[in-house]
PDB file of N, CA and C in Angstrom:
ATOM      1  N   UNK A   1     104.773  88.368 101.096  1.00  0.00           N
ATOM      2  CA  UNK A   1     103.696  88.742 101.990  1.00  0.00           C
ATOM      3  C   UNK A   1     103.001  87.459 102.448  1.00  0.00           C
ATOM      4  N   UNK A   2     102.691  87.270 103.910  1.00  0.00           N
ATOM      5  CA  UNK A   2     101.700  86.048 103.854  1.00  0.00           C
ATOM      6  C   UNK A   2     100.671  86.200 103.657  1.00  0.00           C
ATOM      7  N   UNK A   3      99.834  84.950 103.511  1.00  0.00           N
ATOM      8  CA  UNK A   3      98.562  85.433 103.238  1.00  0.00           C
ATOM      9  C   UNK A   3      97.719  84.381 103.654  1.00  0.00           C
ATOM     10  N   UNK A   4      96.436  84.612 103.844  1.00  0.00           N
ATOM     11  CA  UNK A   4      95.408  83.493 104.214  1.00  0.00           C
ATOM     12  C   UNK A   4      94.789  83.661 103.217  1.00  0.00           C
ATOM     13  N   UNK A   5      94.286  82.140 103.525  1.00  0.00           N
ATOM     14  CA  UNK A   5      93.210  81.694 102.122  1.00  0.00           C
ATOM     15  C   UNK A   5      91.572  82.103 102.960  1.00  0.00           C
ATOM     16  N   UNK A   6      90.924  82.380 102.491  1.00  0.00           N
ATOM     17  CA  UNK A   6      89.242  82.027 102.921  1.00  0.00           C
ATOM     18  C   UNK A   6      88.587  81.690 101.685  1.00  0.00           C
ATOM     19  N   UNK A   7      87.348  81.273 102.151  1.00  0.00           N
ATOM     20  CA  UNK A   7      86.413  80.799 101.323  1.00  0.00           C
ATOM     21  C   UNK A   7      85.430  82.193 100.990  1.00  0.00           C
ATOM     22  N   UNK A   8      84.817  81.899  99.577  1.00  0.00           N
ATOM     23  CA  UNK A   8      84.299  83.084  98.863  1.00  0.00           C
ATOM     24  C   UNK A   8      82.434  82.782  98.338  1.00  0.00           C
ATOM     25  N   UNK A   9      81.713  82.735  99.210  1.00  0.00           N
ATOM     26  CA  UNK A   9      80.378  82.412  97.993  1.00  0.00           C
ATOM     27  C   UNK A   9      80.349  82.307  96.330  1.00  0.00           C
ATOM     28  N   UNK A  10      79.857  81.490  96.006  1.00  0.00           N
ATOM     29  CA  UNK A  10      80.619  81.624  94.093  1.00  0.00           C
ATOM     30  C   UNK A  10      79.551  82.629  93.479  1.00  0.00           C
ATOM     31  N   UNK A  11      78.429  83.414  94.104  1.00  0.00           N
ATOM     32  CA  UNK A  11      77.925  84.686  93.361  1.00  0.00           C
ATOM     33  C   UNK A  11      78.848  85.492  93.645  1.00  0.00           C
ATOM     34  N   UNK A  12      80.097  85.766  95.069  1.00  0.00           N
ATOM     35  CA  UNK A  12      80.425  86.675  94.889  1.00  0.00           C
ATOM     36  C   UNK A  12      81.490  86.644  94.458  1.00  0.00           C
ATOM     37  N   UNK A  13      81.991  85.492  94.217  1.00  0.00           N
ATOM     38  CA  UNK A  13      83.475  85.107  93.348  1.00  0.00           C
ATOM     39  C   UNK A  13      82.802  85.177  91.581  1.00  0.00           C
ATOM     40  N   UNK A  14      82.048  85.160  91.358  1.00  0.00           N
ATOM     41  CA  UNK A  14      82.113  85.343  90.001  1.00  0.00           C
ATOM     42  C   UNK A  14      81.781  87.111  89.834  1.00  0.00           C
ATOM     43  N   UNK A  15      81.335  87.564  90.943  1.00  0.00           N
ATOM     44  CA  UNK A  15      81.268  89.114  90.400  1.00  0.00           C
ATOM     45  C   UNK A  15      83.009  89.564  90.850  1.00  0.00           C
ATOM     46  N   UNK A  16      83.448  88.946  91.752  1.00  0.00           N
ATOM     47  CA  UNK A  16      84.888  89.727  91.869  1.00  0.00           C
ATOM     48  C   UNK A  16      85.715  89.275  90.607  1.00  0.00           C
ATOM     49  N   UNK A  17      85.780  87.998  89.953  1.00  0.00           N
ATOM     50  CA  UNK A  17      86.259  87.960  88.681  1.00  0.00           C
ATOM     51  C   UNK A  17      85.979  88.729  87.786  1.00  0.00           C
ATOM     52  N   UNK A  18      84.582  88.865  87.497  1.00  0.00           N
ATOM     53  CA  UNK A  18      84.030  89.722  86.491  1.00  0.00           C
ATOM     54  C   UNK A  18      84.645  91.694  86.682  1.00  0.00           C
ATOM     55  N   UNK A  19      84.601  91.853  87.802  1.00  0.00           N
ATOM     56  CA  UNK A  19      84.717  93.532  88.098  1.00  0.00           C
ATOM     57  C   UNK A  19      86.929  93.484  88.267  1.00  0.00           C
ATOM     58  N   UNK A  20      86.873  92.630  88.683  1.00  0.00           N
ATOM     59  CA  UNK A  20      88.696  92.825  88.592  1.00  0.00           C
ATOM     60  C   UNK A  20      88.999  92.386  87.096  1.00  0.00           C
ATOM     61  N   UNK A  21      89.003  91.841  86.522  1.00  0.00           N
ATOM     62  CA  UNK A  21      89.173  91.584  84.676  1.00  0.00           C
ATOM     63  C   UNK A  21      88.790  92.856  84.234  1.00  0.00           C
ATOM     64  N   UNK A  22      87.440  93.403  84.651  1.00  0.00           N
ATOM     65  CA  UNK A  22      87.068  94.939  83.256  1.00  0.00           C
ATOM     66  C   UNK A  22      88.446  96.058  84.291  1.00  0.00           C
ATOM     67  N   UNK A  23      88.374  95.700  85.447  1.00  0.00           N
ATOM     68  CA  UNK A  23      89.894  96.737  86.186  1.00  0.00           C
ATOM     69  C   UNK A  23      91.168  97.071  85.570  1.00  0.00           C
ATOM     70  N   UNK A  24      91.736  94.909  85.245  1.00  0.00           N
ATOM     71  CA  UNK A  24      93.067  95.012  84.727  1.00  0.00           C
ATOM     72  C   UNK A  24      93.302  94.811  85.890  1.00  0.00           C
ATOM     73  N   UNK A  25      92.981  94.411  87.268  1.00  0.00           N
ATOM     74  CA  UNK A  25      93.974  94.169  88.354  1.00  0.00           C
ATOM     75  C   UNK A  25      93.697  92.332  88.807  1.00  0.00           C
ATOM     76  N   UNK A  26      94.440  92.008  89.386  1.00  0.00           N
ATOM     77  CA  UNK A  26      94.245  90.560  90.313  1.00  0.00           C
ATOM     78  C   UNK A  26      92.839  90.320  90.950  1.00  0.00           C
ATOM     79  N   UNK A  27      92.782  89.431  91.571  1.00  0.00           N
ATOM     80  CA  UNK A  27      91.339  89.355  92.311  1.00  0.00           C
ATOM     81  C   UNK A  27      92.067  89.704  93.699  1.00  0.00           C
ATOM     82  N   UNK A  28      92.884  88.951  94.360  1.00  0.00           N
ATOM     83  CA  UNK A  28      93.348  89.428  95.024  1.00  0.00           C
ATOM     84  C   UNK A  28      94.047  90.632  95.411  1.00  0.00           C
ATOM     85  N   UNK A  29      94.307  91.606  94.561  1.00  0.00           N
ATOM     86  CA  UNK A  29      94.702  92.895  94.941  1.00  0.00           C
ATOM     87  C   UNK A  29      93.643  93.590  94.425  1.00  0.00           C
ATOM     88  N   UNK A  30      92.304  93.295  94.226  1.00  0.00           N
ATOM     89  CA  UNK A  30      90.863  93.911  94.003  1.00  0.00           C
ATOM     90  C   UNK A  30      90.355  93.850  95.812  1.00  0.00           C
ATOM     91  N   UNK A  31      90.741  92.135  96.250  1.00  0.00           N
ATOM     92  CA  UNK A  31      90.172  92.340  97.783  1.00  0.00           C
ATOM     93  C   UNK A  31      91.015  92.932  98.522  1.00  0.00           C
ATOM     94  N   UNK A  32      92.269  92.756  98.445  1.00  0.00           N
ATOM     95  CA  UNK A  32      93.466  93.547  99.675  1.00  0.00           C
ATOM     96  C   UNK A  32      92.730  95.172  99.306  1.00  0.00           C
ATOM     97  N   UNK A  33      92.669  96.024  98.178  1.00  0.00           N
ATOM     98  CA  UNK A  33      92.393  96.970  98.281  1.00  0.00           C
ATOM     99  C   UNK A  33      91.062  97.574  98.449  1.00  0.00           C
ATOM    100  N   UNK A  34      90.055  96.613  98.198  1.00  0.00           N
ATOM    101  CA  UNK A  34      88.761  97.061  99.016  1.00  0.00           C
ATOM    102  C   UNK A  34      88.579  96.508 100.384  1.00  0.00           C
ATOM    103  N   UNK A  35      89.400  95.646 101.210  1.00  0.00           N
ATOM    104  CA  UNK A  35      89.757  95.371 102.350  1.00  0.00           C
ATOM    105  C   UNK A  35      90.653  97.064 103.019  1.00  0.00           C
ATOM    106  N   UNK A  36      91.166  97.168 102.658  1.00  0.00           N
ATOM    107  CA  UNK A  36      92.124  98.385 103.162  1.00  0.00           C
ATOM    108  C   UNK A  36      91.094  99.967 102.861  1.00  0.00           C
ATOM    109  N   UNK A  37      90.390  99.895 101.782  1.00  0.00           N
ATOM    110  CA  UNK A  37      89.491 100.880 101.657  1.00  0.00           C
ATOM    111  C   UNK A  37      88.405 100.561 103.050  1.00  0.00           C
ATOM    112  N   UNK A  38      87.921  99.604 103.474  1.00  0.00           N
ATOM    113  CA  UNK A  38      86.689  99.209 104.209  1.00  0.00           C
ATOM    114  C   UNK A  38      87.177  99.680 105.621  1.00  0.00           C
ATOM    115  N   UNK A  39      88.471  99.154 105.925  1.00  0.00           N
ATOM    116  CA  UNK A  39      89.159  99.511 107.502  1.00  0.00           C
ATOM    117  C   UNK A  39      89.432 100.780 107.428  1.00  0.00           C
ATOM    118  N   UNK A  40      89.336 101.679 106.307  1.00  0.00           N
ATOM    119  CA  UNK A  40      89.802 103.351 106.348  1.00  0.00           C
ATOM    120  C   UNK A  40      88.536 103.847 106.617  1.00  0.00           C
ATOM    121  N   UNK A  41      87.355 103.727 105.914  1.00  0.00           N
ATOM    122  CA  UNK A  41      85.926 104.127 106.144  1.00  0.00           C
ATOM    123  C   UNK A  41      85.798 103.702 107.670  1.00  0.00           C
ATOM    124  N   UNK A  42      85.733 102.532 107.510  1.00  0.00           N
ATOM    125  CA  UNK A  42      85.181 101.722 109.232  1.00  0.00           C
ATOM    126  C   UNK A  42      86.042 103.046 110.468  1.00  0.00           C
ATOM    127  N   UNK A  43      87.478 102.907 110.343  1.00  0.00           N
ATOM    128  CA  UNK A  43      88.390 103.721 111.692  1.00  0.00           C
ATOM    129  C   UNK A  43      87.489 105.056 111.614  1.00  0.00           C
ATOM    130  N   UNK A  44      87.051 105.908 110.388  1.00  0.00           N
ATOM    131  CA  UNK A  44      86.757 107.331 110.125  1.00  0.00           C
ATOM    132  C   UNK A  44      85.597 106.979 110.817  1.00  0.00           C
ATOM    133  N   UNK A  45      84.641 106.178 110.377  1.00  0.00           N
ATOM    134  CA  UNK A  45      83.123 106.028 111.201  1.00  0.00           C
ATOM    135  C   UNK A  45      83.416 105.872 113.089  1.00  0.00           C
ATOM    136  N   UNK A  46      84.470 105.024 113.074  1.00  0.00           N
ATOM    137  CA  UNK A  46      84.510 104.677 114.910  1.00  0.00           C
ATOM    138  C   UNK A  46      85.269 105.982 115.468  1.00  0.00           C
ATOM    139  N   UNK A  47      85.849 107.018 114.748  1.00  0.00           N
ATOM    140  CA  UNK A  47      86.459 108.495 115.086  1.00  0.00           C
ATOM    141  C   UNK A  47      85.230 109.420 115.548  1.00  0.00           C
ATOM    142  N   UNK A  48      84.364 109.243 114.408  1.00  0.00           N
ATOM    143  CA  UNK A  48      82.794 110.034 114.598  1.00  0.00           C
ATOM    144  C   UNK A  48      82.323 109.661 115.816  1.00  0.00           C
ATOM    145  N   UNK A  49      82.125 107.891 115.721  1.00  0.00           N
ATOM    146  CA  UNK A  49      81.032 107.548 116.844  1.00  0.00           C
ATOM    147  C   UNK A  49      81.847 108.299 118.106  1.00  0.00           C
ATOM    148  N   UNK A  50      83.125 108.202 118.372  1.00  0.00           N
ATOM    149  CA  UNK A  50      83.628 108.785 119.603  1.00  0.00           C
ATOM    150  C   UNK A  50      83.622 110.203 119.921  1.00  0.00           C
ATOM    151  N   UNK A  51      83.424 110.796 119.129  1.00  0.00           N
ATOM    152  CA  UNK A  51      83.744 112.245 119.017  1.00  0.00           C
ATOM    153  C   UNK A  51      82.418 112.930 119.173  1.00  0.00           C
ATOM    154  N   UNK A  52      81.214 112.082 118.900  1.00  0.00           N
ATOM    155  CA  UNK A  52      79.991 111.985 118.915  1.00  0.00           C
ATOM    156  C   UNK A  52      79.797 112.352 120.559  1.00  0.00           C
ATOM    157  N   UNK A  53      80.087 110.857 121.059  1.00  0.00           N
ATOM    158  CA  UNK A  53      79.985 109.943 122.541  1.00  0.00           C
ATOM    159  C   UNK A  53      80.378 111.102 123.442  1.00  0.00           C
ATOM    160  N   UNK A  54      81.501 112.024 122.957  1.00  0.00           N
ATOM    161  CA  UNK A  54      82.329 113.002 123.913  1.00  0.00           C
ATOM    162  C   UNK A  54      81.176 114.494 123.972  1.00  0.00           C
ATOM    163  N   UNK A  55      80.649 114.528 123.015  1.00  0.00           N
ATOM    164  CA  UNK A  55      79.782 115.518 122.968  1.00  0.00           C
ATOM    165  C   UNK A  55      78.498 115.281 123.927  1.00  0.00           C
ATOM    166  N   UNK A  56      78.092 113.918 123.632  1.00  0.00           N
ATOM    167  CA  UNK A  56      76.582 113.740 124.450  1.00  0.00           C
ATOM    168  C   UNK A  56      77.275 113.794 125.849  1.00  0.00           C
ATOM    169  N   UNK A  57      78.829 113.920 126.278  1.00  0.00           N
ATOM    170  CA  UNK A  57      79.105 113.736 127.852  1.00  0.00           C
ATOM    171  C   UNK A  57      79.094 115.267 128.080  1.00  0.00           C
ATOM    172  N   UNK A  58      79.220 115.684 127.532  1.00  0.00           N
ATOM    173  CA  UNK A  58      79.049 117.381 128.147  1.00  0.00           C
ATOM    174  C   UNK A  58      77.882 117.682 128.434  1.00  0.00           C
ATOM    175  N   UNK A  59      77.989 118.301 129.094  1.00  0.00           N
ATOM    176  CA  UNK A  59      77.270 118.911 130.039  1.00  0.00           C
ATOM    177  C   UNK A  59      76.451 120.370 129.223  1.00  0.00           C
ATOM    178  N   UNK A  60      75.016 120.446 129.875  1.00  0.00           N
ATOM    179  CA  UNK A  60      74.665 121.786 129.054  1.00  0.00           C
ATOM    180  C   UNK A  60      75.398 122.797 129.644  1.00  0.00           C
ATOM    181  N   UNK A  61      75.913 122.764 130.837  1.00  0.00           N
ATOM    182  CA  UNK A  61      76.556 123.779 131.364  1.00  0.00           C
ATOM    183  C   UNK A  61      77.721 124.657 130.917  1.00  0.00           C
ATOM    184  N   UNK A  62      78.726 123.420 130.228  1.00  0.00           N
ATOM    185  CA  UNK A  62      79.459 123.269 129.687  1.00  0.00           C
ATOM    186  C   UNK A  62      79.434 123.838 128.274  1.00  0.00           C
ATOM    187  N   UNK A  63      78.373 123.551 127.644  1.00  0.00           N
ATOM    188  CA  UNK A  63      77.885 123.984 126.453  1.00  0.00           C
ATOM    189  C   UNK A  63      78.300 125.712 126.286  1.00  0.00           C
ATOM    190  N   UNK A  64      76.808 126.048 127.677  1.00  0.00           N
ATOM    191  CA  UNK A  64      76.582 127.456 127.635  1.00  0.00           C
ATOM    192  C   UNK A  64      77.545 128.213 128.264  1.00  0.00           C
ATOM    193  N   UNK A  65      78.883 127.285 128.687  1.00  0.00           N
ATOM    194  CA  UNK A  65      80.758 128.420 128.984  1.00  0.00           C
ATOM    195  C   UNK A  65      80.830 128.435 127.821  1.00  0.00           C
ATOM    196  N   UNK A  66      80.758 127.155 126.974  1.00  0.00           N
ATOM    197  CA  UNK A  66      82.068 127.414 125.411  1.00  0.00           C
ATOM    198  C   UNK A  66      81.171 128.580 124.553  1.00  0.00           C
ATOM    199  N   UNK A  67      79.574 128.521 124.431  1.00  0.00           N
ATOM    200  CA  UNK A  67      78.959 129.923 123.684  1.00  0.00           C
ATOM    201  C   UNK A  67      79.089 130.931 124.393  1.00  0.00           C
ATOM    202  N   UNK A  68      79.130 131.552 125.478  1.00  0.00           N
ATOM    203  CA  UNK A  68      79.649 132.410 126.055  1.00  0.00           C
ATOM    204  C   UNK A  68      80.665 133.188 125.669  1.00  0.00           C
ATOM    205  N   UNK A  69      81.648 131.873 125.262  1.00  0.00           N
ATOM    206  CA  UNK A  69      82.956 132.515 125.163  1.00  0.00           C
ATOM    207  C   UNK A  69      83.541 132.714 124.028  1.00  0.00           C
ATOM    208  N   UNK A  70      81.893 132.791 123.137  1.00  0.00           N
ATOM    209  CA  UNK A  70      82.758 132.934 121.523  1.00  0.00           C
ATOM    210  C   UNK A  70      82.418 133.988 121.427  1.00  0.00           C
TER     211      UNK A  70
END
């Protein structure tokens, strides 16, 4: 796999040591998988905001066909 290096603040490099050791996993497969957890939350939040966005475009008119028609 490739991989990039970045730089880490050392408060938060000593808590990712500390919380991946009581895990049993890598530090690095502590960040790949709260990296991959963060982009699953984040896509679900930018699904809402749109789905949101599509609602404020309707129209009340629109509204009062779809209750109508339940």
């Amino acid at each position: 796999m490739n991989m990039a290096t970045i730089g880490i603040p050392k408060k938060i490099e000593k808590k990712l040591k500390n919380v991946s050791q009581k895990l049993g996993i890598s530090q690095e497969d502590f960040l790949l998988n709260a990296t991959l957890y963060y982009f699953k939350n984040l896509k679900e939040e930018l699904n809402l905001k749109e789905e949101l966005s599509l609602w404020e475009k309707t129209s009340n008119k629109d509204l009062l066909k779809l209750e109508n028609g339940l």
